[in-house]
PDB file of N, CA and C in Angstrom:
ATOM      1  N   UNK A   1      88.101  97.736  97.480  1.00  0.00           N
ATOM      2  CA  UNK A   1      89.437  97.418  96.979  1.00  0.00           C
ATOM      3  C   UNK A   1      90.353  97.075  98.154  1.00  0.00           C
ATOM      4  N   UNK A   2      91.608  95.885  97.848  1.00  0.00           N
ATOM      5  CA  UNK A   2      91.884  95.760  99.158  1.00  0.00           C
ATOM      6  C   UNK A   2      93.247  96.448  99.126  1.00  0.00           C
ATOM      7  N   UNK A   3      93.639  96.607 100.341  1.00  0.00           N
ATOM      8  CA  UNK A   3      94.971  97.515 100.665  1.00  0.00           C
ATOM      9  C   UNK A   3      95.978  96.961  99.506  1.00  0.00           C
ATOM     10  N   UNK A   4      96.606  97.517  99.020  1.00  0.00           N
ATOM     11  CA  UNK A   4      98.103  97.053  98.264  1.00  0.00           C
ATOM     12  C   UNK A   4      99.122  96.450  98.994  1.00  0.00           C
ATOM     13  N   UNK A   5      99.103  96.907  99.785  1.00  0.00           N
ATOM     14  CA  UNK A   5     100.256  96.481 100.891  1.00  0.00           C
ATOM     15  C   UNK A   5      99.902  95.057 101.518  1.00  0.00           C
ATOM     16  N   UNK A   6      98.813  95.184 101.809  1.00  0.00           N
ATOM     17  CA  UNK A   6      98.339  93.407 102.243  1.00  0.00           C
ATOM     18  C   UNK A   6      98.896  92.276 101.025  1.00  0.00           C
ATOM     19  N   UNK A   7      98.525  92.710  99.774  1.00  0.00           N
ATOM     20  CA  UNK A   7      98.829  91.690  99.178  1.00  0.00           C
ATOM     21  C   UNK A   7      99.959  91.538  99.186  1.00  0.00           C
ATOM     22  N   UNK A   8     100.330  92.429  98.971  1.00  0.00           N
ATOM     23  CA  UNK A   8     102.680  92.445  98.674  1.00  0.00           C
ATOM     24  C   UNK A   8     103.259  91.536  99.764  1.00  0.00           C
ATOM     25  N   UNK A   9     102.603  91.922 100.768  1.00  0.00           N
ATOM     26  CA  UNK A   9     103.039  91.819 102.448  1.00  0.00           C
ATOM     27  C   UNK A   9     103.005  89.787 101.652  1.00  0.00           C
ATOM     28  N   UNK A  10     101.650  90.067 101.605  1.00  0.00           N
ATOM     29  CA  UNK A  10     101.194  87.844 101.677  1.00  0.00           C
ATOM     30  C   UNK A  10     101.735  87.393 100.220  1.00  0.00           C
ATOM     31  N   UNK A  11     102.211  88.444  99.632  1.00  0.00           N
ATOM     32  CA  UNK A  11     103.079  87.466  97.990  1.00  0.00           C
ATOM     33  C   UNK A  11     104.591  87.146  99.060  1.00  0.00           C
ATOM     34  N   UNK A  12     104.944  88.252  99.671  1.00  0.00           N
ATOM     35  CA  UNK A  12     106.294  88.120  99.578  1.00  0.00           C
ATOM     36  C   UNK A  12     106.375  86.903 100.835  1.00  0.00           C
ATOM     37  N   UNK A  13     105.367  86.806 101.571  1.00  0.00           N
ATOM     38  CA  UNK A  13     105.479  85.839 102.759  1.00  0.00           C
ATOM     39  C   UNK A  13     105.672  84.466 101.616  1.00  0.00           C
ATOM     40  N   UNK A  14     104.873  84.126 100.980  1.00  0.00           N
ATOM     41  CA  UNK A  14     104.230  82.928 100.900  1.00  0.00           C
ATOM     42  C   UNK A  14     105.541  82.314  99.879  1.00  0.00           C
ATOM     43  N   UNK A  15     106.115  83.837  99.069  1.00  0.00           N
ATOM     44  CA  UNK A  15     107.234  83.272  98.340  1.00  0.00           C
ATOM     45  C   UNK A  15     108.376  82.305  99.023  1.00  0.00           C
ATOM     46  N   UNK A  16     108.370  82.755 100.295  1.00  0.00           N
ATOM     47  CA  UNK A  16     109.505  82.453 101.593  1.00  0.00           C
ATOM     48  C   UNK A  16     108.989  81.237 101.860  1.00  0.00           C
ATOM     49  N   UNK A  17     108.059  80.969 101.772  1.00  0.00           N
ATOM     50  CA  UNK A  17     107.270  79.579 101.867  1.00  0.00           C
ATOM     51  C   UNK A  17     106.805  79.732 104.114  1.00  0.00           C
ATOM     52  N   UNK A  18     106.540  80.979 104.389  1.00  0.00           N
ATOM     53  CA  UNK A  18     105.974  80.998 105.152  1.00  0.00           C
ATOM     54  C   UNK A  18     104.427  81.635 105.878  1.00  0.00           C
ATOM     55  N   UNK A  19     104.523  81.737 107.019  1.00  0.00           N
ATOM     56  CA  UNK A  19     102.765  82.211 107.028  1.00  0.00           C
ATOM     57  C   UNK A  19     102.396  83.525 107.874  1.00  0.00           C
ATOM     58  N   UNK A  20     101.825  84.088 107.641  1.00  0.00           N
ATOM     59  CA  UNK A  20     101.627  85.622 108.270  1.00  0.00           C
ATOM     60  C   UNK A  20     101.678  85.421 109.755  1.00  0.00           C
ATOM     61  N   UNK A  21     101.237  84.334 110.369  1.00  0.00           N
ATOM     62  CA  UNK A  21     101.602  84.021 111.971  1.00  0.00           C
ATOM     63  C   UNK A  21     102.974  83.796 112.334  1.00  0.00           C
ATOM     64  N   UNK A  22     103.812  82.805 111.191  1.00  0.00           N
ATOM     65  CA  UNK A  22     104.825  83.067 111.709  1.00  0.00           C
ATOM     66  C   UNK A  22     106.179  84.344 111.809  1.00  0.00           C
ATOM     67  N   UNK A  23     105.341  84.949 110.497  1.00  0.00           N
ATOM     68  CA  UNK A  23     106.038  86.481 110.027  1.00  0.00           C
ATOM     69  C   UNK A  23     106.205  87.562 111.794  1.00  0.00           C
ATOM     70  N   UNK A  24     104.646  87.199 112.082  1.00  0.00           N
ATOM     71  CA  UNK A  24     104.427  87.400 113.461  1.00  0.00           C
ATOM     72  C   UNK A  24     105.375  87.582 114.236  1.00  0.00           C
ATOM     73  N   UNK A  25     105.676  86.087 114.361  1.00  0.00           N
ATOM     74  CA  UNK A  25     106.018  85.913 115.575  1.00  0.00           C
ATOM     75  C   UNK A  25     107.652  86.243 115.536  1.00  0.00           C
ATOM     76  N   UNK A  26     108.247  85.951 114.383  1.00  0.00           N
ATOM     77  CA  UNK A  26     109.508  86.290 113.998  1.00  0.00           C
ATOM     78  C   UNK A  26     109.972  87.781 114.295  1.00  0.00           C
ATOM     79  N   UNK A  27     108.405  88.705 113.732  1.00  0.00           N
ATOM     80  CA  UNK A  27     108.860  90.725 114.536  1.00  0.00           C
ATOM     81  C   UNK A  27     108.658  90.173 115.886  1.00  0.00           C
ATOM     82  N   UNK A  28     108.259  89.471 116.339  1.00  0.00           N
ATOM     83  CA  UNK A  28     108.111  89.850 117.883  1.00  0.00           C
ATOM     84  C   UNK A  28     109.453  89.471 118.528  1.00  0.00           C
ATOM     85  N   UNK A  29     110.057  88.392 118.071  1.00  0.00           N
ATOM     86  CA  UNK A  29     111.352  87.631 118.525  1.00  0.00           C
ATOM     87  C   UNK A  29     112.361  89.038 118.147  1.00  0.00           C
ATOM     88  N   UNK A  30     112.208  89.677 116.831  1.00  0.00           N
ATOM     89  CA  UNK A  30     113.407  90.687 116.386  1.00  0.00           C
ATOM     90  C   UNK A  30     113.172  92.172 117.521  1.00  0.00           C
ATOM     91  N   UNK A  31     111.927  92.273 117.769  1.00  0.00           N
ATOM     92  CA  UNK A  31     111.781  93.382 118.387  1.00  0.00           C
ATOM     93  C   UNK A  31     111.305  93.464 120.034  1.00  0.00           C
ATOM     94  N   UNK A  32     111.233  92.296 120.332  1.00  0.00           N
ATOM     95  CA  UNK A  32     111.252  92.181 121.701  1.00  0.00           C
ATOM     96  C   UNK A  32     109.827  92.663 122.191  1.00  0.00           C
ATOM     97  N   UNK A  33     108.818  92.565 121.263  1.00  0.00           N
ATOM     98  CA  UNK A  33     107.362  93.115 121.714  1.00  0.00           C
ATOM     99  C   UNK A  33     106.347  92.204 120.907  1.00  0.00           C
ATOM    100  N   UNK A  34     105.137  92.270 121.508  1.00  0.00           N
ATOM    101  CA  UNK A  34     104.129  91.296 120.846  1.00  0.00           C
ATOM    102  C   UNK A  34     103.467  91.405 119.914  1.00  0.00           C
ATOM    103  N   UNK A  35     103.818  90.635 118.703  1.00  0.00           N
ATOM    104  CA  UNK A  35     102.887  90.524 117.518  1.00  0.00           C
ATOM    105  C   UNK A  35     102.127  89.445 117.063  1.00  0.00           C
ATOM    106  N   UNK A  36     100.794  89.540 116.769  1.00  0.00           N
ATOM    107  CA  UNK A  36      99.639  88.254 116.782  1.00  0.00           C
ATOM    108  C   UNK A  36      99.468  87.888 115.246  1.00  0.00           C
ATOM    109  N   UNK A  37      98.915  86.995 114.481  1.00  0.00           N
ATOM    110  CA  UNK A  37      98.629  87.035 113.477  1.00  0.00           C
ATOM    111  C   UNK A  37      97.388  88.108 113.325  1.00  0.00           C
ATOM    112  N   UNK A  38      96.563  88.034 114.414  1.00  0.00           N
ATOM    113  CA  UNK A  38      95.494  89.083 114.106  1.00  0.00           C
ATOM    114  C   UNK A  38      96.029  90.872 114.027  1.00  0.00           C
ATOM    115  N   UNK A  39      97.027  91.367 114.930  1.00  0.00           N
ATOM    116  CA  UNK A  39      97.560  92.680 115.153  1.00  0.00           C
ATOM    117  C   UNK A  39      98.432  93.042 114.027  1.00  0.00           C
ATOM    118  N   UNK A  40      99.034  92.124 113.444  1.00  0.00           N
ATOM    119  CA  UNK A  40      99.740  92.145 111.827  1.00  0.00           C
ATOM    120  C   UNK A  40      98.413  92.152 110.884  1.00  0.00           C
ATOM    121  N   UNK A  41      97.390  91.491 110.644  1.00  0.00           N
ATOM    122  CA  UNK A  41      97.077  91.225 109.701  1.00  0.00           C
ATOM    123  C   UNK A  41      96.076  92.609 109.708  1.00  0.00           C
ATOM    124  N   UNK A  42      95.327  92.933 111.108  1.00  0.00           N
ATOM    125  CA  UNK A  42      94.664  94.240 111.059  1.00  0.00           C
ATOM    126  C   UNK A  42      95.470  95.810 110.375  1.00  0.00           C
ATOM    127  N   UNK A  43      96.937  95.446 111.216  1.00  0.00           N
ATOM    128  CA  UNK A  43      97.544  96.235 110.217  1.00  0.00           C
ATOM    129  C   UNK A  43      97.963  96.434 109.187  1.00  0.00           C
ATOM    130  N   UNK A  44      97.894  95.954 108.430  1.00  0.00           N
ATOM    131  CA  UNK A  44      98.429  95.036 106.779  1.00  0.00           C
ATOM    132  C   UNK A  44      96.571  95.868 106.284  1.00  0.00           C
ATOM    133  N   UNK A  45      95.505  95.282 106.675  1.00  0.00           N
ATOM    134  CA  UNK A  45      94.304  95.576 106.190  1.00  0.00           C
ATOM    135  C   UNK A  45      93.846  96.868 105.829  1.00  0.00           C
ATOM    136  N   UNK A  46      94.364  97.804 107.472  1.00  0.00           N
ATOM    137  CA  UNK A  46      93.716  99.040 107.628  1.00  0.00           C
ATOM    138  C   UNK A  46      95.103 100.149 106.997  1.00  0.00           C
ATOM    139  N   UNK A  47      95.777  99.353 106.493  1.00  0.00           N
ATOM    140  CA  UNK A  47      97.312  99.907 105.796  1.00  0.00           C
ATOM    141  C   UNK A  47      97.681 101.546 107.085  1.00  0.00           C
ATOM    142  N   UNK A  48      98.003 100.683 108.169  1.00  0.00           N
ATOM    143  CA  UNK A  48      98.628 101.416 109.422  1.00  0.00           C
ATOM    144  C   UNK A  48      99.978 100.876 110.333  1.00  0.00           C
ATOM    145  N   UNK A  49     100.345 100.097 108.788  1.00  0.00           N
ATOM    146  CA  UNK A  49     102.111  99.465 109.088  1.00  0.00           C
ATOM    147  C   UNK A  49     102.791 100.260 109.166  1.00  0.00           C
ATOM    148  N   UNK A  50     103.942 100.576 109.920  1.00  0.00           N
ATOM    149  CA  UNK A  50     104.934 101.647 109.785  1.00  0.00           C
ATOM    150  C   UNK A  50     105.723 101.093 108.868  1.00  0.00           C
ATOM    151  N   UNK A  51     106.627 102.304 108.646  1.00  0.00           N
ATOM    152  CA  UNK A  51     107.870 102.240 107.778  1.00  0.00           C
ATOM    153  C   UNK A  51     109.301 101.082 108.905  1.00  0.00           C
ATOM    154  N   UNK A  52     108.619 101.310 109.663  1.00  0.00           N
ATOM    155  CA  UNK A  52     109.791 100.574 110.548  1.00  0.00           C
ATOM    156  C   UNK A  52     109.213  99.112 110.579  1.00  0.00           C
ATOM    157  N   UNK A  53     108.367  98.931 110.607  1.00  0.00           N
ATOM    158  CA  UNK A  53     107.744  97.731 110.630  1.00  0.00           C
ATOM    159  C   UNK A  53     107.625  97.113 109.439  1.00  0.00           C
ATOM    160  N   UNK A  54     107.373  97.686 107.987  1.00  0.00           N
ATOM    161  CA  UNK A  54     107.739  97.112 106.830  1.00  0.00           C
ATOM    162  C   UNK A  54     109.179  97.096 106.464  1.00  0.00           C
ATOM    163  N   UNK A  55     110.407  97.717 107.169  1.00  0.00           N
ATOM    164  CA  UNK A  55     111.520  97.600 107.278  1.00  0.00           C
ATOM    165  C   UNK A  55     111.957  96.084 107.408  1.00  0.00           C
ATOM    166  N   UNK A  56     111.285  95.736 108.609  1.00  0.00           N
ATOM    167  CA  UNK A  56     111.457  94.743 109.810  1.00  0.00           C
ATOM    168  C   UNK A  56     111.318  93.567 108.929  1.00  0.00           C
ATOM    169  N   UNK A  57     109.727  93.719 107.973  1.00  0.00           N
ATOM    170  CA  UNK A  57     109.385  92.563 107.594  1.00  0.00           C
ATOM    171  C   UNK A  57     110.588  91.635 105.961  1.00  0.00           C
ATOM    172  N   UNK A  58     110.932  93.152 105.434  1.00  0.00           N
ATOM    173  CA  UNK A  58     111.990  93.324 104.155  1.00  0.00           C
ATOM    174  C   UNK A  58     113.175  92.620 104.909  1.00  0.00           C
ATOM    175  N   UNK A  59     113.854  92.684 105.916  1.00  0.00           N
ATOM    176  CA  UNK A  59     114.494  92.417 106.653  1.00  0.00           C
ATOM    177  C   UNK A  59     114.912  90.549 106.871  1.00  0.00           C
ATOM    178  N   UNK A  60     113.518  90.270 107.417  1.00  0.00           N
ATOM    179  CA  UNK A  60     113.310  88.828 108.010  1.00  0.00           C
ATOM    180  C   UNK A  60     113.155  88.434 107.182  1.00  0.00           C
ATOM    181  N   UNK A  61     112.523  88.892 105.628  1.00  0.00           N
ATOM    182  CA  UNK A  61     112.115  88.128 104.580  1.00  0.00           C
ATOM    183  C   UNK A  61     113.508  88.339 103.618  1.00  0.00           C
ATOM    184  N   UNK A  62     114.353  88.782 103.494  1.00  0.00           N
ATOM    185  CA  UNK A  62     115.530  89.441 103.071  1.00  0.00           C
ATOM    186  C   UNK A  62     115.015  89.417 101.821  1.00  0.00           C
ATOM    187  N   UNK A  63     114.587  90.781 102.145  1.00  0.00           N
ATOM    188  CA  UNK A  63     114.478  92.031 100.956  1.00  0.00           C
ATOM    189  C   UNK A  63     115.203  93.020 100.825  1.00  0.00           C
ATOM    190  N   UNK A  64     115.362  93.962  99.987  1.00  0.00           N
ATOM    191  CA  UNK A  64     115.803  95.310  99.989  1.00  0.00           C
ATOM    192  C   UNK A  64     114.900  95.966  99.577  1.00  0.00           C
ATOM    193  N   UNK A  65     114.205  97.095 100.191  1.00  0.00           N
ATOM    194  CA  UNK A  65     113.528  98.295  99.513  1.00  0.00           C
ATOM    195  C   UNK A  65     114.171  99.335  99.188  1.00  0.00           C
ATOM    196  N   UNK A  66     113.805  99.356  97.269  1.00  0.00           N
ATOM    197  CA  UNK A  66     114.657 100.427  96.922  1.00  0.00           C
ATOM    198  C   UNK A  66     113.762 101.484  96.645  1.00  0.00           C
ATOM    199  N   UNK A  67     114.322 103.057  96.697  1.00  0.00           N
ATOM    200  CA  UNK A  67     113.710 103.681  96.320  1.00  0.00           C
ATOM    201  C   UNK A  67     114.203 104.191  94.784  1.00  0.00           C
ATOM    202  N   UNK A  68     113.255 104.272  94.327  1.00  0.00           N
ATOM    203  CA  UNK A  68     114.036 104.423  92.391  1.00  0.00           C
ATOM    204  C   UNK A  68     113.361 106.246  91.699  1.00  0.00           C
ATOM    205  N   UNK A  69     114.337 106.509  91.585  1.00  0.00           N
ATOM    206  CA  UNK A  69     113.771 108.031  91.155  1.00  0.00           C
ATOM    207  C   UNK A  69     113.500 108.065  89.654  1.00  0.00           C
ATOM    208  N   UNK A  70     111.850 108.226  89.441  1.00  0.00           N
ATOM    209  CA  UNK A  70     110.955 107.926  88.647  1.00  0.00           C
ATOM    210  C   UNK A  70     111.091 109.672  87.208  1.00  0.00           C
ATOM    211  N   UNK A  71     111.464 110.658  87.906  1.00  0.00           N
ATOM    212  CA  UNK A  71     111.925 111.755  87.549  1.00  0.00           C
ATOM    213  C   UNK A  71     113.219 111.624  86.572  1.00  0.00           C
ATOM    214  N   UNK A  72     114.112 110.671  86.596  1.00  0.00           N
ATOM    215  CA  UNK A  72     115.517 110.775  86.210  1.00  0.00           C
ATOM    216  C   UNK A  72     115.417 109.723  84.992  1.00  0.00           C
ATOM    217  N   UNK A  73     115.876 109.798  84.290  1.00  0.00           N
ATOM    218  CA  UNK A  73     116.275 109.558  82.938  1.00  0.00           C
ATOM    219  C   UNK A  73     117.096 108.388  83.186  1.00  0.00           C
ATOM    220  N   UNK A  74     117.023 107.201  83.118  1.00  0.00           N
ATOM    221  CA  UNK A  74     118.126 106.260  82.595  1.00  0.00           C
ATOM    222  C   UNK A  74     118.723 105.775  81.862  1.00  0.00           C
TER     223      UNK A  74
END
Protein backbone atom coordinates (compact mmCIF):
# COMPACT_ATOMS: atom_id res chain seq x y z
CA UNK A 1 0.00 0.00 0.00
CA UNK A 2 1.44 3.28 -0.79
CA UNK A 3 2.04 6.06 1.82
CA UNK A 4 -1.13 8.46 1.99
CA UNK A 5 0.82 11.30 2.21
CA UNK A 6 2.66 10.71 -1.14
CA UNK A 7 -0.41 10.83 -2.91
CA UNK A 8 -1.95 14.06 -1.23
CA UNK A 9 1.59 15.55 -1.44
CA UNK A 10 1.37 14.71 -5.80
CA UNK A 11 -2.69 15.60 -5.97
CA UNK A 12 -2.04 18.81 -4.39
CA UNK A 13 1.25 19.51 -6.54
CA UNK A 14 -0.18 18.65 -9.81
CA UNK A 15 -3.46 20.67 -8.91
CA UNK A 16 -0.94 23.85 -8.85
CA UNK A 17 -0.05 22.63 -12.18
CA UNK A 18 3.45 21.90 -10.88
CA UNK A 19 6.12 19.09 -10.40
CA UNK A 20 7.61 17.43 -7.31
CA UNK A 21 11.19 18.81 -8.56
CA UNK A 22 10.06 21.99 -8.67
CA UNK A 23 8.09 21.75 -5.20
CA UNK A 24 11.83 20.90 -4.46
CA UNK A 25 13.44 23.33 -5.31
CA UNK A 26 10.97 26.05 -4.17
CA UNK A 27 11.63 24.39 -0.03
CA UNK A 28 15.06 24.81 -0.80
CA UNK A 29 14.81 28.58 -2.05
CA UNK A 30 12.17 29.10 1.26
CA UNK A 31 14.53 27.39 3.59
CA UNK A 32 17.87 28.09 2.56
CA UNK A 33 18.93 24.23 2.45
CA UNK A 34 18.99 21.50 -0.20
CA UNK A 35 16.13 19.69 -1.53
CA UNK A 36 16.32 17.10 -4.61
CA UNK A 37 13.43 15.63 -6.31
CA UNK A 38 14.88 12.34 -5.10
CA UNK A 39 15.30 13.55 -1.02
CA UNK A 40 11.51 14.85 -1.23
CA UNK A 41 10.19 12.08 -2.98
CA UNK A 42 12.14 9.38 -0.59
CA UNK A 43 10.53 11.29 2.01
CA UNK A 44 6.99 11.54 0.81
CA UNK A 45 7.55 7.41 0.22
CA UNK A 46 9.07 6.31 3.51
CA UNK A 47 6.32 8.93 5.13
CA UNK A 48 9.44 10.68 7.21
CA UNK A 49 8.18 14.35 6.21
CA UNK A 50 8.07 16.56 9.09
CA UNK A 51 5.33 18.60 10.27
CA UNK A 52 7.48 21.55 9.38
CA UNK A 53 8.14 20.44 6.12
CA UNK A 54 4.49 19.61 5.22
CA UNK A 55 3.88 23.10 6.70
CA UNK A 56 6.35 24.48 4.14
CA UNK A 57 4.80 22.57 1.33
CA UNK A 58 0.78 23.88 2.46
CA UNK A 59 2.50 27.10 2.43
CA UNK A 60 4.15 27.32 -1.22
CA UNK A 61 1.18 25.51 -2.48
CA UNK A 62 -1.21 27.93 -0.45
CA UNK A 63 -2.97 25.70 1.60
CA UNK A 64 -4.28 25.79 5.03
CA UNK A 65 -4.14 22.75 7.28
CA UNK A 66 -6.95 22.54 9.41
CA UNK A 67 -7.29 20.63 12.25
CA UNK A 68 -11.17 19.70 12.74
CA UNK A 69 -12.30 18.16 16.05
CA UNK A 70 -13.95 14.92 15.02
CA UNK A 71 -15.29 14.50 18.87
CA UNK A 72 -17.55 17.74 18.75
CA UNK A 73 -20.90 17.92 17.51
CA UNK A 74 -21.72 20.44 14.79
Amino acid sequence: MKNPILNEIKNLVADRDLTLTKLAQMMSDKLGRKYSLASLSQKLRNGTISYREVLLISEILNYKIIFYDLNKKH
